[in-house]
Protein backbone atom coordinates (compact mmCIF):
# COMPACT_ATOMS: atom_id res chain seq x y z
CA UNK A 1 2.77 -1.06 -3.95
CA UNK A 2 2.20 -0.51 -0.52
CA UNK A 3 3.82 -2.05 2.77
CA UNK A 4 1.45 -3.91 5.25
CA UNK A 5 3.16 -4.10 8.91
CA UNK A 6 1.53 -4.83 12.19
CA UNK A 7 2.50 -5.33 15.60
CA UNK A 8 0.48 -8.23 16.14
CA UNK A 9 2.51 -10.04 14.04
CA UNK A 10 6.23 -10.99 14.38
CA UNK A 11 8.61 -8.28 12.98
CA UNK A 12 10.43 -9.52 9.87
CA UNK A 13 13.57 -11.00 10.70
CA UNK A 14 15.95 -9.67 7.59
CA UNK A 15 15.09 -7.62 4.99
CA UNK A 16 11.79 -8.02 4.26
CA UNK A 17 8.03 -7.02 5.14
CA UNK A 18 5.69 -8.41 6.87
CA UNK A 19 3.13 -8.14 3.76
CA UNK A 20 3.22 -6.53 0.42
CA UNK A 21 -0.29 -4.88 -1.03
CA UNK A 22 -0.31 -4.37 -5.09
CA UNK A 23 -3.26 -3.72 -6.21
CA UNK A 24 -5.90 -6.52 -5.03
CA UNK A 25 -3.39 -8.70 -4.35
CA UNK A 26 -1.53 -9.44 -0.89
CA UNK A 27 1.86 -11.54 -0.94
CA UNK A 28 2.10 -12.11 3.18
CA UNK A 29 5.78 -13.09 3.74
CA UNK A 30 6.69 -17.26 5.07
CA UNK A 31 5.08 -16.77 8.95
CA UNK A 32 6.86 -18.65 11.50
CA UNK A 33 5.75 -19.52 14.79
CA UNK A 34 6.60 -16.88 16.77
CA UNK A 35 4.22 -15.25 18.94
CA UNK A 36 4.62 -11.21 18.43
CA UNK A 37 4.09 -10.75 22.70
CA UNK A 38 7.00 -12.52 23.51
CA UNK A 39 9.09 -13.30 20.89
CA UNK A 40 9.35 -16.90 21.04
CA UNK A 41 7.54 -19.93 20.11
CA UNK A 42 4.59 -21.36 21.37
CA UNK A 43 5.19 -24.40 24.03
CA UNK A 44 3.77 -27.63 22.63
CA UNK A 45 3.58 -29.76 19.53
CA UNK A 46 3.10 -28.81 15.68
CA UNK A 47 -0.18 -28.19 16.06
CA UNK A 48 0.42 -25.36 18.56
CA UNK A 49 3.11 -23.87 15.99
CA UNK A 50 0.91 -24.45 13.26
CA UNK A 51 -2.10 -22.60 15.11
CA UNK A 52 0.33 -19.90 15.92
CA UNK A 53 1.86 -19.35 12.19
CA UNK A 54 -2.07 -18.98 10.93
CA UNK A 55 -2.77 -16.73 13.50
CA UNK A 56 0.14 -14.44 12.69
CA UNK A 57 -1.13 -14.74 8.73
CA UNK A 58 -4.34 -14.03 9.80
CA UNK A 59 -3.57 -10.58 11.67
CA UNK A 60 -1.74 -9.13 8.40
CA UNK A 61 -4.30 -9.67 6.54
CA UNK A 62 -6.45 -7.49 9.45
CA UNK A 63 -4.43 -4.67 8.88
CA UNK A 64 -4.86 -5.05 5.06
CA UNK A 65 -8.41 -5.36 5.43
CA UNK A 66 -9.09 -9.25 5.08
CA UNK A 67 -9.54 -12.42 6.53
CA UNK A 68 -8.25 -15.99 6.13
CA UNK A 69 -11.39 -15.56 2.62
CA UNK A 70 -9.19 -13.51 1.00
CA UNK A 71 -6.73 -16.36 0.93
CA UNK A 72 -6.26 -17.98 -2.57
CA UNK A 73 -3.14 -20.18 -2.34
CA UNK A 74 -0.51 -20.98 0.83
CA UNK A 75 3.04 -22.42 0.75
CA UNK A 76 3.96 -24.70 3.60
CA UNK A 77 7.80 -25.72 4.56
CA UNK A 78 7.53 -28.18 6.85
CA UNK A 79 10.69 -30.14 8.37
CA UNK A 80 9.14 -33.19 8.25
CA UNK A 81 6.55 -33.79 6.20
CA UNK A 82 5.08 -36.87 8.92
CA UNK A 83 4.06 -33.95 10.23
CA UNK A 84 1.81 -32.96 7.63
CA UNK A 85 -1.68 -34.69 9.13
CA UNK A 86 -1.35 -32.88 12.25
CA UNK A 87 -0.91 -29.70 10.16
CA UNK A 88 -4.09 -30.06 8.21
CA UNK A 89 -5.97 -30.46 11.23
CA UNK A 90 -4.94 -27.12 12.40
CA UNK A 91 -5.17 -26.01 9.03
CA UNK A 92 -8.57 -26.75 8.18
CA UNK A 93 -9.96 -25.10 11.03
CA UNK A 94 -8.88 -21.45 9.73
CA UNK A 95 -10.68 -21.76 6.63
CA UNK A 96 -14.83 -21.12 6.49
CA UNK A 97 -15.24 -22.02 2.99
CA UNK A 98 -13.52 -23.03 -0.10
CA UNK A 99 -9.95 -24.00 1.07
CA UNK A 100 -6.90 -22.09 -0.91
CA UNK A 101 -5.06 -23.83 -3.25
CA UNK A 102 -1.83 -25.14 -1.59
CA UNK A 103 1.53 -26.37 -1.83
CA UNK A 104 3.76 -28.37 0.87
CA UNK A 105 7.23 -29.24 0.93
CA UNK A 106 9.34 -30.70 3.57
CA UNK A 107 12.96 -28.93 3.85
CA UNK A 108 16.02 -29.17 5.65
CA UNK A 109 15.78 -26.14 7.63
CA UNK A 110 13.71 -22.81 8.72
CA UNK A 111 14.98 -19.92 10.37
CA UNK A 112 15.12 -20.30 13.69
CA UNK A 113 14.78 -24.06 13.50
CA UNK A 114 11.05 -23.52 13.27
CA UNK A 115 9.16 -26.80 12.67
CA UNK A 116 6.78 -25.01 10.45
CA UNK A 117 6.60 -21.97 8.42
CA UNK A 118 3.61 -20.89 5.72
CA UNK A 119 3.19 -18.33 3.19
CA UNK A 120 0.59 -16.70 1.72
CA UNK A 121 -1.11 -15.04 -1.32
CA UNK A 122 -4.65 -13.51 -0.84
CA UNK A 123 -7.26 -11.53 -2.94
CA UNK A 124 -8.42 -8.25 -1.21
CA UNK A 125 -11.29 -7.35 -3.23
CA UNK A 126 -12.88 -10.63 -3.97
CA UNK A 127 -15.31 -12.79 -1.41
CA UNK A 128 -14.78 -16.45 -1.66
């Protein structure tokens, strides 16, 4: 098992990593929209969060040696699911071929009151 942490990524907030390697598989801790510079979120609507959240996912998997093609399968908590249209169209846009499987529920809260927060689970040593 080894511990994947970058600084262009938001630190972990409690007690918990940023990204956990074992074997080929990455488990990349929920991402909110925080941007790692300045701490805060991004000024705008959910796509700007949502834009914000993938780019934090995809600089973990950087520093574990992959790219948004190692993803297999993403959680989304969303707090409110109307939102979820102007998610995929953010979404989408991250992904160069076969999508990962997914799953998206809305909840009652994030931390920090985020609007948006995604996990994911990637392959390292597999090309989609």
């Amino acid at each position: 098992m080894k511990k994947i942490q970058t600084a262009n990524a938001p630190a972990a907030i409690g007690p918990y990593s940023q990204g956990i390697q074992v074997g080929q598989f990455l488990f990349i801790s929920g991402q909110l929209p925080i941007n790692p510079d300045t701490g805060l979120f991004p000024e705008g609507d959910i796509r700007d969060m949502t834009v914000q959240v993938l780019k934090n996912i995809q600089e973990i998997l950087k520093e574990a040696g992959g790219t948004m093609n190692n993803v297999v399968k993403t959680t989304i908590f969303v707090k409110d699911l109307r939102d979820f249209a102007f998610i995929n169209e953010v979404y989408d846009k991250f992904f160069d071929s076969v999508p990962p499987a997914r799953s998206c529920v809305e909840v009652s809260n994030i931390p920090k009151g985020a609007p948006v927060e995604i996990e994911a689970i990637a392959t390292l040593c597999v090309e989609k």
